[in-house]
N, C-alpha and C. Protein backbone atom coordinates (compact mmCIF):
# COMPACT_ATOMS: atom_id res chain seq x y z
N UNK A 1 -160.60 -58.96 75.90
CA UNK A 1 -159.81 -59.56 74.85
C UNK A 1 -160.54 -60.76 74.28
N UNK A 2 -160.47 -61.06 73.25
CA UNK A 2 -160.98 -62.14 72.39
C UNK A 2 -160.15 -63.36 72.63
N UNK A 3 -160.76 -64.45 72.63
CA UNK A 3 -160.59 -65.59 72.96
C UNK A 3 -160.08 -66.33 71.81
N UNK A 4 -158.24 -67.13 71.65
CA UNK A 4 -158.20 -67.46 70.65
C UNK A 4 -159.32 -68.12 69.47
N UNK A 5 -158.88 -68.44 68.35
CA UNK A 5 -159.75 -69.84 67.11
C UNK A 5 -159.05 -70.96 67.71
N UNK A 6 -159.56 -71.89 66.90
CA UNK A 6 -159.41 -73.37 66.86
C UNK A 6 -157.65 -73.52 66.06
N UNK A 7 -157.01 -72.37 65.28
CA UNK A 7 -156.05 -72.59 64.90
C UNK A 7 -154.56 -73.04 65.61
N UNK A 8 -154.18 -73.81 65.07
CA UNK A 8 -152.59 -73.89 66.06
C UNK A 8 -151.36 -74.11 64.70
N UNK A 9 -150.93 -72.72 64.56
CA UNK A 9 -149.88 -73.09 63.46
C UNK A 9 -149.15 -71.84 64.05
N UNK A 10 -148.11 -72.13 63.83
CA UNK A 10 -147.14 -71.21 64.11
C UNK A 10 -146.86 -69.58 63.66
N UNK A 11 -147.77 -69.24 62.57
CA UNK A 11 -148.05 -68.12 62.38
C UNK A 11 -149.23 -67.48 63.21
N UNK A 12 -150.07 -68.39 63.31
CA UNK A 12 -151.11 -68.22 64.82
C UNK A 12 -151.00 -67.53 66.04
N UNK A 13 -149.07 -68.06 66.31
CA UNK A 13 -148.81 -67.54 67.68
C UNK A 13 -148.29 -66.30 67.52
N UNK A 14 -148.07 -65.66 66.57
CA UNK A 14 -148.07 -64.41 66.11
C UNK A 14 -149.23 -63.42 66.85
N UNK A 15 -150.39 -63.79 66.12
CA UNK A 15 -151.87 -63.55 66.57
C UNK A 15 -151.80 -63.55 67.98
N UNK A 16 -151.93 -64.41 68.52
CA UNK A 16 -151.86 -64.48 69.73
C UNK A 16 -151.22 -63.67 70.78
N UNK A 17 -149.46 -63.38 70.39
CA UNK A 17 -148.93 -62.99 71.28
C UNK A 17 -149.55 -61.03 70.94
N UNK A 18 -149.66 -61.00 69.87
CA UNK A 18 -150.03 -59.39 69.66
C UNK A 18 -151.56 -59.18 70.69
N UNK A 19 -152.29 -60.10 70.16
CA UNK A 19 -153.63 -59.87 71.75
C UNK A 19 -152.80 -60.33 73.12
N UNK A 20 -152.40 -60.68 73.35
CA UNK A 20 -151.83 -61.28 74.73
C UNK A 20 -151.29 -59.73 75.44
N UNK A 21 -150.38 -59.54 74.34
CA UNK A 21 -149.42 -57.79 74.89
C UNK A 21 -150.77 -57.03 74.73
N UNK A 22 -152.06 -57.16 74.36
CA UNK A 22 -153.04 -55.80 74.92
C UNK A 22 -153.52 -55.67 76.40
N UNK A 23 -153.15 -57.03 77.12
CA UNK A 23 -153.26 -57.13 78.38
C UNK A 23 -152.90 -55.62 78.94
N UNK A 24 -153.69 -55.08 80.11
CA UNK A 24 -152.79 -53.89 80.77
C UNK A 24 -151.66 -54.82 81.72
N UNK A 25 -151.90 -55.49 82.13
CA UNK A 25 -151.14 -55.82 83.16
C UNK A 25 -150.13 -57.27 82.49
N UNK A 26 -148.81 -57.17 83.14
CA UNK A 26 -148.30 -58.85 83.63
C UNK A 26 -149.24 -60.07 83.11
N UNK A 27 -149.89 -60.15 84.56
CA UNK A 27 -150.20 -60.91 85.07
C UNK A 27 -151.54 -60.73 84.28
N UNK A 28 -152.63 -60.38 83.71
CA UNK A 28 -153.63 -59.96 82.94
C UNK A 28 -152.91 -60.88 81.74
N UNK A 29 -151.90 -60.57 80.91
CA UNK A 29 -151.17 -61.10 79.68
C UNK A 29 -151.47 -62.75 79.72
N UNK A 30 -150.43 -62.83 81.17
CA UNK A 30 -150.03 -64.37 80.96
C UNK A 30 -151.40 -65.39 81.27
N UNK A 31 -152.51 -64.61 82.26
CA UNK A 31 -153.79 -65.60 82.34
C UNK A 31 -154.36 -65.52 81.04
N UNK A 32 -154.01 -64.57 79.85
CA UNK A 32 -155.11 -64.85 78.83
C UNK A 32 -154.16 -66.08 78.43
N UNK A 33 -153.20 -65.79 78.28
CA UNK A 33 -152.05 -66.78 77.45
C UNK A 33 -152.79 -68.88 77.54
N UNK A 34 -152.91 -68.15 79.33
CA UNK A 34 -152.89 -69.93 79.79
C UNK A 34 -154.43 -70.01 79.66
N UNK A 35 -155.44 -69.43 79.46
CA UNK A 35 -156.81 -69.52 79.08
C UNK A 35 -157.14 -69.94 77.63
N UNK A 36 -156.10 -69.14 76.51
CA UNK A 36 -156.55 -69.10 75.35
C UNK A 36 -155.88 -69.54 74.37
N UNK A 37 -154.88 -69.78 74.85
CA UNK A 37 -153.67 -70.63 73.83
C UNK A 37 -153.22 -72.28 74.48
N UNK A 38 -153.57 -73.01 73.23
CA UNK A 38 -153.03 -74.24 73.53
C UNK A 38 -151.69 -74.56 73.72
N UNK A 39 -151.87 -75.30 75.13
CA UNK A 39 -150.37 -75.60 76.26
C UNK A 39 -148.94 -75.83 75.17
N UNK A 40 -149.16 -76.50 73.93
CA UNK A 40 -147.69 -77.12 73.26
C UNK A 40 -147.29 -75.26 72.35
N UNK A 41 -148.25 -74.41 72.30
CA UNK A 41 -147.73 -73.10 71.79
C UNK A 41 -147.61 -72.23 72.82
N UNK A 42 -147.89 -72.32 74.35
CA UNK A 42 -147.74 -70.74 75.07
C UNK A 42 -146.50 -70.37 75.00
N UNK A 43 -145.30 -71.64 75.18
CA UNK A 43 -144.02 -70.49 75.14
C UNK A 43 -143.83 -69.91 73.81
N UNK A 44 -143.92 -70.26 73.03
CA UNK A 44 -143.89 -69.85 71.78
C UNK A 44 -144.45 -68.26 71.54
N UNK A 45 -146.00 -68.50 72.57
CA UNK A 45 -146.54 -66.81 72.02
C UNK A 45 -145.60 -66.15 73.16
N UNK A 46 -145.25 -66.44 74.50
CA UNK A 46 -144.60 -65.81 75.65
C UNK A 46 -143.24 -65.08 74.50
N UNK A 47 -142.74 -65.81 74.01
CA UNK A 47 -141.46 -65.47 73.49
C UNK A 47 -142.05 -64.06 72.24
N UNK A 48 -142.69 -64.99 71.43
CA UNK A 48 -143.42 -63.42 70.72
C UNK A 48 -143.82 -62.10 71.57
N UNK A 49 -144.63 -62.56 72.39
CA UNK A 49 -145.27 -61.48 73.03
C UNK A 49 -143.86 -60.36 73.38
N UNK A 50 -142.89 -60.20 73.88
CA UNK A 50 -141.60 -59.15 73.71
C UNK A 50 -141.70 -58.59 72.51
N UNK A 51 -141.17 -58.68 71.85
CA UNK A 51 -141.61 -57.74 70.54
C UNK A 51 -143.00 -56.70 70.48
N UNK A 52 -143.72 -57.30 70.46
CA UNK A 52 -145.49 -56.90 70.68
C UNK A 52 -145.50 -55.97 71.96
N UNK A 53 -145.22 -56.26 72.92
CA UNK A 53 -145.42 -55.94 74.01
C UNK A 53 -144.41 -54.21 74.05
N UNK A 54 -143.17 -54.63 73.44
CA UNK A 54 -142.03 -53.29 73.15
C UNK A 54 -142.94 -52.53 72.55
N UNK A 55 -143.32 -52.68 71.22
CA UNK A 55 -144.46 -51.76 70.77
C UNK A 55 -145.16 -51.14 71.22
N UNK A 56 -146.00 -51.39 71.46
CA UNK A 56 -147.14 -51.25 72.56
C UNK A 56 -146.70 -50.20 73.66
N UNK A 57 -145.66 -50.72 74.26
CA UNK A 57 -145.27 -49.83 75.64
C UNK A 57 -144.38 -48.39 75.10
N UNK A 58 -143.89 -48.63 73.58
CA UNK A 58 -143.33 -47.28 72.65
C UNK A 58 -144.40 -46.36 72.99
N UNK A 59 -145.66 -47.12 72.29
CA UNK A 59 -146.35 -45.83 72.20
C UNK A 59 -147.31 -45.21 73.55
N UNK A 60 -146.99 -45.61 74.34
CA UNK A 60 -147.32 -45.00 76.09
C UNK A 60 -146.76 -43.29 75.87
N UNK A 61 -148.17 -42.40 75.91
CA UNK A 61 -147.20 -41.03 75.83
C UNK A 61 -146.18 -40.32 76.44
N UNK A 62 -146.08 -40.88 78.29
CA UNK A 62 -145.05 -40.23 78.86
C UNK A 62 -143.85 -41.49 79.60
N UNK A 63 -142.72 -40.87 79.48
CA UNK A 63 -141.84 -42.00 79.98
C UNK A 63 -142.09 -42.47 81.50
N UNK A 64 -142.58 -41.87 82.59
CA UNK A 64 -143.41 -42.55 83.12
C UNK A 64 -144.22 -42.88 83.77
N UNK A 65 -145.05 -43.64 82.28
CA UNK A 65 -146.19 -44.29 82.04
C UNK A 65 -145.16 -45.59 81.18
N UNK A 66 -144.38 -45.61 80.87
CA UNK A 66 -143.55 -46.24 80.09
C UNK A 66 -143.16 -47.27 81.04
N UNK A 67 -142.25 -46.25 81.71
CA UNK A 67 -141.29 -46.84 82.91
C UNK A 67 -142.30 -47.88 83.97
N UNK A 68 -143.29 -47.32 84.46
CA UNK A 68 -144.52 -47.88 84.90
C UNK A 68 -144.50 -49.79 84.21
N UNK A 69 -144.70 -49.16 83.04
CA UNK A 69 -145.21 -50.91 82.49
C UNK A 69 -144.02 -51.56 82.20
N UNK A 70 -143.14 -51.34 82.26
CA UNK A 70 -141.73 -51.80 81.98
C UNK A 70 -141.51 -52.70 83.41
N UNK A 71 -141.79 -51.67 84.40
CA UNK A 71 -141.52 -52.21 85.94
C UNK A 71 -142.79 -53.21 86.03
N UNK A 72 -143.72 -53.17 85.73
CA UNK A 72 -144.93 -54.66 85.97
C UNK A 72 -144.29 -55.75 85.19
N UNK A 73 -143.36 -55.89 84.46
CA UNK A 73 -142.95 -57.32 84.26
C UNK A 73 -142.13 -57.58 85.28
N UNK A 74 -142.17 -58.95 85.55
CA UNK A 74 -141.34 -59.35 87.01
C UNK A 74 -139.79 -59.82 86.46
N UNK A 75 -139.23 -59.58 87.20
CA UNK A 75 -137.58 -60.03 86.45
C UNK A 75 -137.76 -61.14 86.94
N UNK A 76 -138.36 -61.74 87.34
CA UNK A 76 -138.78 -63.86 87.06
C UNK A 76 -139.58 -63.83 86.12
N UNK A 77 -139.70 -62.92 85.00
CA UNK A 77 -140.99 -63.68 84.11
C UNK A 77 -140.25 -64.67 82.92
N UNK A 78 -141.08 -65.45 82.36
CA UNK A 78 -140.99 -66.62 81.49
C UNK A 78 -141.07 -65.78 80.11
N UNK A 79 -140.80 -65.76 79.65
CA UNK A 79 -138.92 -66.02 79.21
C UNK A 79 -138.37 -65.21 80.32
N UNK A 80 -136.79 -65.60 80.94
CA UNK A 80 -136.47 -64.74 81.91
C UNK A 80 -135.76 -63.21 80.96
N UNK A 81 -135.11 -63.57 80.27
CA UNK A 81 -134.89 -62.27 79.36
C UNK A 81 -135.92 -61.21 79.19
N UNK A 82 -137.21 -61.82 79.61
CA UNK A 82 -138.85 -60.78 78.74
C UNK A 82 -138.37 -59.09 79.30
N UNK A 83 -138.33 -58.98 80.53
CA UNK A 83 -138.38 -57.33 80.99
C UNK A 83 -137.02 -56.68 80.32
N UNK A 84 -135.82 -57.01 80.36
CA UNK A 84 -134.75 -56.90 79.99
C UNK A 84 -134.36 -56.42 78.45
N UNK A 85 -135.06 -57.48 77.73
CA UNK A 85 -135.59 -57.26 75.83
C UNK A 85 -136.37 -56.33 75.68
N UNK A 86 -137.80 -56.14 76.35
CA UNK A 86 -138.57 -55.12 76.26
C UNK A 86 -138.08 -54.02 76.07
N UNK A 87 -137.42 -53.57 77.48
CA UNK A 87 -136.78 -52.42 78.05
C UNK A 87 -135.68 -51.75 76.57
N UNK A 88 -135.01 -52.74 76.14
CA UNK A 88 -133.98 -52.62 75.19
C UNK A 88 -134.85 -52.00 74.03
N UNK A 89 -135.77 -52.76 73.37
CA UNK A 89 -136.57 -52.41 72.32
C UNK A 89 -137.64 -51.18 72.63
N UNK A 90 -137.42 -51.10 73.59
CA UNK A 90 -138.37 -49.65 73.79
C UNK A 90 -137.16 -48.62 74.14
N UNK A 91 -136.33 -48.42 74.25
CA UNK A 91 -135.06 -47.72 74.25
C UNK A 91 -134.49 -47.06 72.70
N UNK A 92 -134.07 -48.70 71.99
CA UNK A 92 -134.19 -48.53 70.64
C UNK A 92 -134.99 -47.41 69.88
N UNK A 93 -136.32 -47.84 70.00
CA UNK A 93 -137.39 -47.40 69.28
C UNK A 93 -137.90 -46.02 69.72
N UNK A 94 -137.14 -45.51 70.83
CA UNK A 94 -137.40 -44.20 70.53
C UNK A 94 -135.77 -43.56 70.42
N UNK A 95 -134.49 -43.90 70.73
CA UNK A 95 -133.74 -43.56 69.77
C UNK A 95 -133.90 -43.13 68.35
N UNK A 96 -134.11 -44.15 67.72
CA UNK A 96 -134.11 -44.13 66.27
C UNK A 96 -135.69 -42.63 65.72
N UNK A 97 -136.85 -42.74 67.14
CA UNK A 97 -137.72 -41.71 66.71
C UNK A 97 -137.19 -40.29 66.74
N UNK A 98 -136.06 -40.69 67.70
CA UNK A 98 -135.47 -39.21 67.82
C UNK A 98 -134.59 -38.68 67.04
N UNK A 99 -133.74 -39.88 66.01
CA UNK A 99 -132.97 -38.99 65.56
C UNK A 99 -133.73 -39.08 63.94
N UNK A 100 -134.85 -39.49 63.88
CA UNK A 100 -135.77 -39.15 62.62
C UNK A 100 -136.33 -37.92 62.87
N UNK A 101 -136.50 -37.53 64.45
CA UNK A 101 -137.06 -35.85 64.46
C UNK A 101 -136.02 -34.53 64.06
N UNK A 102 -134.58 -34.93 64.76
CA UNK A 102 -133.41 -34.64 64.49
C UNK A 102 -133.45 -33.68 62.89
């Protein structure tokens, strides 16, 4: 993964949290987070990174491989909501694929 810029604006942590969720792992995510993002924005990308991260785990081809990365977030992770939201938005998002196949 690429190592943030020198930028710190709040559209930045956008950037950020979308490389952060290419992490395979948890714990892979949150060391780039605390390596590459400056300390007054990590919660900021942590909180992005859910969204990003739902994505991402949508397009995993089998449910599980899904279920798999769903279960590597720790139900202590920062944000404590993160596994919980994910789970929801990757639920969502293939609802809605299914009843577009429908």
């Amino acid at each position: 993964m690429k190592k943030a810029g020198p930028k710190t604006t709040r559209l930045q942590s956008m950037v950020w949290a979308e490389q952060a969720a290419k992490g395979e792992t948890h714990e892979e995510r949150m060391q780039w987070i605390e390596e590459s993002v400056p300390e007054n924005f990590r919660a900021l990308v942590r909180d992005h990174m859910v969204g990003c991260l739902a994505a991402r785990i949508f397009q995993i081809p089998t449910k599980e491989l899904r279920r798999a990365a769903i279960d590597d977030i720790p139900l202590d992770a920062d944000p404590s909501w993160s596994r919980s939201l994910v789970e929801c938005l990757v639920l969502s998002l293939w609802k809605e694929q299914r009843k577009m196949v429908r």
